[in-house]
Protein backbone atom coordinates (compact mmCIF):
# COMPACT_ATOMS: atom_id res chain seq x y z
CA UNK A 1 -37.23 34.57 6.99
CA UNK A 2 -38.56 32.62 4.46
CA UNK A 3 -35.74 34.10 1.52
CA UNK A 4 -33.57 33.36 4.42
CA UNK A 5 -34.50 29.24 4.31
CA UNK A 6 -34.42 29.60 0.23
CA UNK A 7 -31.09 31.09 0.24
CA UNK A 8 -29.84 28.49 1.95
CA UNK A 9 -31.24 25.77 0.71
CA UNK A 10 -30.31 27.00 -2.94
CA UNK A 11 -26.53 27.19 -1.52
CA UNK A 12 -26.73 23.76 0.15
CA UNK A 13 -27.84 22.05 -2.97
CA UNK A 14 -24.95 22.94 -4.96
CA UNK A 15 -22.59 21.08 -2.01
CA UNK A 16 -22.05 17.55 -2.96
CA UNK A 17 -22.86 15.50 0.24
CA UNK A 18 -20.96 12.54 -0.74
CA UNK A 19 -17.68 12.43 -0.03
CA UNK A 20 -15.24 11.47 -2.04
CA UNK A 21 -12.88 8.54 -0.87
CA UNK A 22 -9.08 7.98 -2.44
CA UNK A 23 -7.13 5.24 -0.86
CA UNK A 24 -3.53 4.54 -0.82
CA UNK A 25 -1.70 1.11 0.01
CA UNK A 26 1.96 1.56 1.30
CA UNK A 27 3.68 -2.09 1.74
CA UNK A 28 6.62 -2.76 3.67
CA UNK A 29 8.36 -5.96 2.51
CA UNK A 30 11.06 -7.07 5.55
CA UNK A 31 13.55 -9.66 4.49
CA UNK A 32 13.79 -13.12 6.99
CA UNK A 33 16.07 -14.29 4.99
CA UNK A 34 19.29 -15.85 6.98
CA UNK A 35 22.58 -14.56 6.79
CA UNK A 36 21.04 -11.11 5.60
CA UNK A 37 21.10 -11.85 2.34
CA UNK A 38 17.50 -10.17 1.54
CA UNK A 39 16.85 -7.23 0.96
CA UNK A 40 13.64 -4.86 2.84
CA UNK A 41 11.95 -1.81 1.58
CA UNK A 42 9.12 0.27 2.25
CA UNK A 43 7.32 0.77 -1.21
CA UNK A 44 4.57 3.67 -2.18
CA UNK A 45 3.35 4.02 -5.61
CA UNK A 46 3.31 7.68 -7.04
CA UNK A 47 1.26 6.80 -10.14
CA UNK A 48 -2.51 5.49 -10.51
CA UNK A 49 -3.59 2.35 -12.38
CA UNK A 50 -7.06 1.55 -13.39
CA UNK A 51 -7.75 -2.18 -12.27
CA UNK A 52 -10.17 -2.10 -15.29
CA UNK A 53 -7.66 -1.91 -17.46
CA UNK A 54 -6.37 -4.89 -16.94
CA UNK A 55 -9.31 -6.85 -15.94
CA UNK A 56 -11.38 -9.37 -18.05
CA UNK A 57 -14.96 -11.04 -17.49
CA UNK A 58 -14.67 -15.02 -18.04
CA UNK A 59 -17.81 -16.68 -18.85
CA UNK A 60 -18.56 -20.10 -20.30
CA UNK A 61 -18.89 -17.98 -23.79
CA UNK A 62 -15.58 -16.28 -23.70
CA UNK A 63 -13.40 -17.70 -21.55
CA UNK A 64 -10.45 -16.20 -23.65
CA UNK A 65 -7.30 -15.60 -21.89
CA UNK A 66 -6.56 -12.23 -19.87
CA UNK A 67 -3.88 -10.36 -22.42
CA UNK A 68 -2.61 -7.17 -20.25
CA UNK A 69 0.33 -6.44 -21.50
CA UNK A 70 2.79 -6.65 -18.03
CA UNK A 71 4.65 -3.71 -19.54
CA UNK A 72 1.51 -1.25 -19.07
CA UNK A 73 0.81 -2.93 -15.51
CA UNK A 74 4.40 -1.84 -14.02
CA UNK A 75 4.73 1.09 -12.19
CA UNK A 76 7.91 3.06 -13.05
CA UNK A 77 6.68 6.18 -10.74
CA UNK A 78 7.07 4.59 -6.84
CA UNK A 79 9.17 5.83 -3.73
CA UNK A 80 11.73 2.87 -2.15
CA UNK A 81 12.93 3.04 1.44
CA UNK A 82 15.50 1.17 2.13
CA UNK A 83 14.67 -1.03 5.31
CA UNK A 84 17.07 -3.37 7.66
CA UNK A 85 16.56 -7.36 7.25
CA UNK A 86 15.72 -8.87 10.30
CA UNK A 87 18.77 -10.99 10.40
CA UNK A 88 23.01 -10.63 9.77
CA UNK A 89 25.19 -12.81 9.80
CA UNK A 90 24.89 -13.31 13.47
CA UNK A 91 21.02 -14.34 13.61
CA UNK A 92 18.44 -11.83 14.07
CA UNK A 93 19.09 -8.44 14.74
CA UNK A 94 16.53 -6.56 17.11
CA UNK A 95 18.58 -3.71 16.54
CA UNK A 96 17.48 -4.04 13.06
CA UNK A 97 13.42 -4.51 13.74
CA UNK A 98 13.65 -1.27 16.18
CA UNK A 99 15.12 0.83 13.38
CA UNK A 100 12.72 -0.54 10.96
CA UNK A 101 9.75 0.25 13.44
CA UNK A 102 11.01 3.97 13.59
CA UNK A 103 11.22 4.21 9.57
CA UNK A 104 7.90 2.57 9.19
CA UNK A 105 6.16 5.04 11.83
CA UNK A 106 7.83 8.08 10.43
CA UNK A 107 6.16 6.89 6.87
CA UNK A 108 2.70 6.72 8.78
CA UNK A 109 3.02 9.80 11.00
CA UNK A 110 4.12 11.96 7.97
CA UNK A 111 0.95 10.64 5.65
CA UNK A 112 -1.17 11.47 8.66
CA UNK A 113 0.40 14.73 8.29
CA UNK A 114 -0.50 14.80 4.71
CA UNK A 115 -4.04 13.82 5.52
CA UNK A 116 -4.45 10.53 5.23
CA UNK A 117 -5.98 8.26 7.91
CA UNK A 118 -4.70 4.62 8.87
CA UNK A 119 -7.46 2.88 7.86
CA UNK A 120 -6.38 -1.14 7.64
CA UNK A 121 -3.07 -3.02 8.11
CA UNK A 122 -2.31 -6.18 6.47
CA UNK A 123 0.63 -8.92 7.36
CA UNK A 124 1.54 -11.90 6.01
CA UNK A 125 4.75 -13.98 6.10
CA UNK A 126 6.39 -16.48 3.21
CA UNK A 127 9.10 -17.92 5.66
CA UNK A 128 12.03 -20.42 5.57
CA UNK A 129 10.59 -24.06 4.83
CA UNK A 130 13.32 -25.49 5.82
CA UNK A 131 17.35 -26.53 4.66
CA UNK A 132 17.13 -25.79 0.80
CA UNK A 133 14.69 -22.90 0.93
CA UNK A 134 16.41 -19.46 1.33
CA UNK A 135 13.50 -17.36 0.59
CA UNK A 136 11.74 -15.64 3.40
CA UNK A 137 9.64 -12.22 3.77
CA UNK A 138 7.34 -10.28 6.39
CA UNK A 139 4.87 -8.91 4.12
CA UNK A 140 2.47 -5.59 5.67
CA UNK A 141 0.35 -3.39 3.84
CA UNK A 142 -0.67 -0.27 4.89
CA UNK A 143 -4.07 0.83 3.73
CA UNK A 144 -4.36 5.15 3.93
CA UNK A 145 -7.70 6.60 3.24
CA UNK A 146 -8.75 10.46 3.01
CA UNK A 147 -11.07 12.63 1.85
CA UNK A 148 -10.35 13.72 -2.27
CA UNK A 149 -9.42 17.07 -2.51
């Protein structure tokens, strides 16, 4: 019995207990822009970047400027689904938000697939301020967490 409780402990002990967490941020970015004139995509980077990288520490020493080159920060490696803008030429277009919905849950229920959980969602909106501004976007990120594999 008591090789029994040593073998297993001495197998146990080589498992690492802690888990290890990788997270993954899908945005959708959905035109409001009148007229349709926008343009909406789901985007998912392929590549990883190291925040570090491109991080400084300011103090009242050093506070020389951050010099990441913009070129190195850019991720060329990303997936771009093409999305409907919420309006045409005719106003908005629920037509358009249902279609989006189904694209966006696809996305989700095929990462769940791939193991990832839904762990946080994120919205935000820039819209129209008014006659001269044509800019306008519905902003949500969609933070996927699993276990590393």
């Amino acid at each position: 019995m008591k090789k029994l409780l040593f073998i297993t402990f001495f197998l146990v002990s080589f498992i690492d207990v802690k888990a290890q967490v990788e997270y993954k941020v899908v945005t959708s970015v959905e035109s409001i822009v009148p007229s349709g004139l926008g343009r909406s995509r789901i985007i998912s980077a392929n590549e990883d970047k190291n925040y570090k990288d491109f991080t400084s520490t300011q103090t009242e020493e050093d506070n020389t400027r951050n010099k990441s080159d913009r070129s190195e920060i850019r991720v060329k490696d990303f997936d771009e689904t093409k999305l409907l803008n919420f309006y045409n030429i005719g106003g908005i277009r629920f037509q358009n938000i249902a279609a989006n919905d189904a694209v966006i849950a696809s996305k989700i229920n095929t990462m769940i697939e791939e193991g990832w959980e839904l762990a946080f969602v994120n919205s935000a909106v820039e819209s129209d301020g008014g006659k001269d501004d044509g800019q306008g976007i519905f902003i949500t990120r969609y933070i996927f967490k699993r276990n590393k594999q």
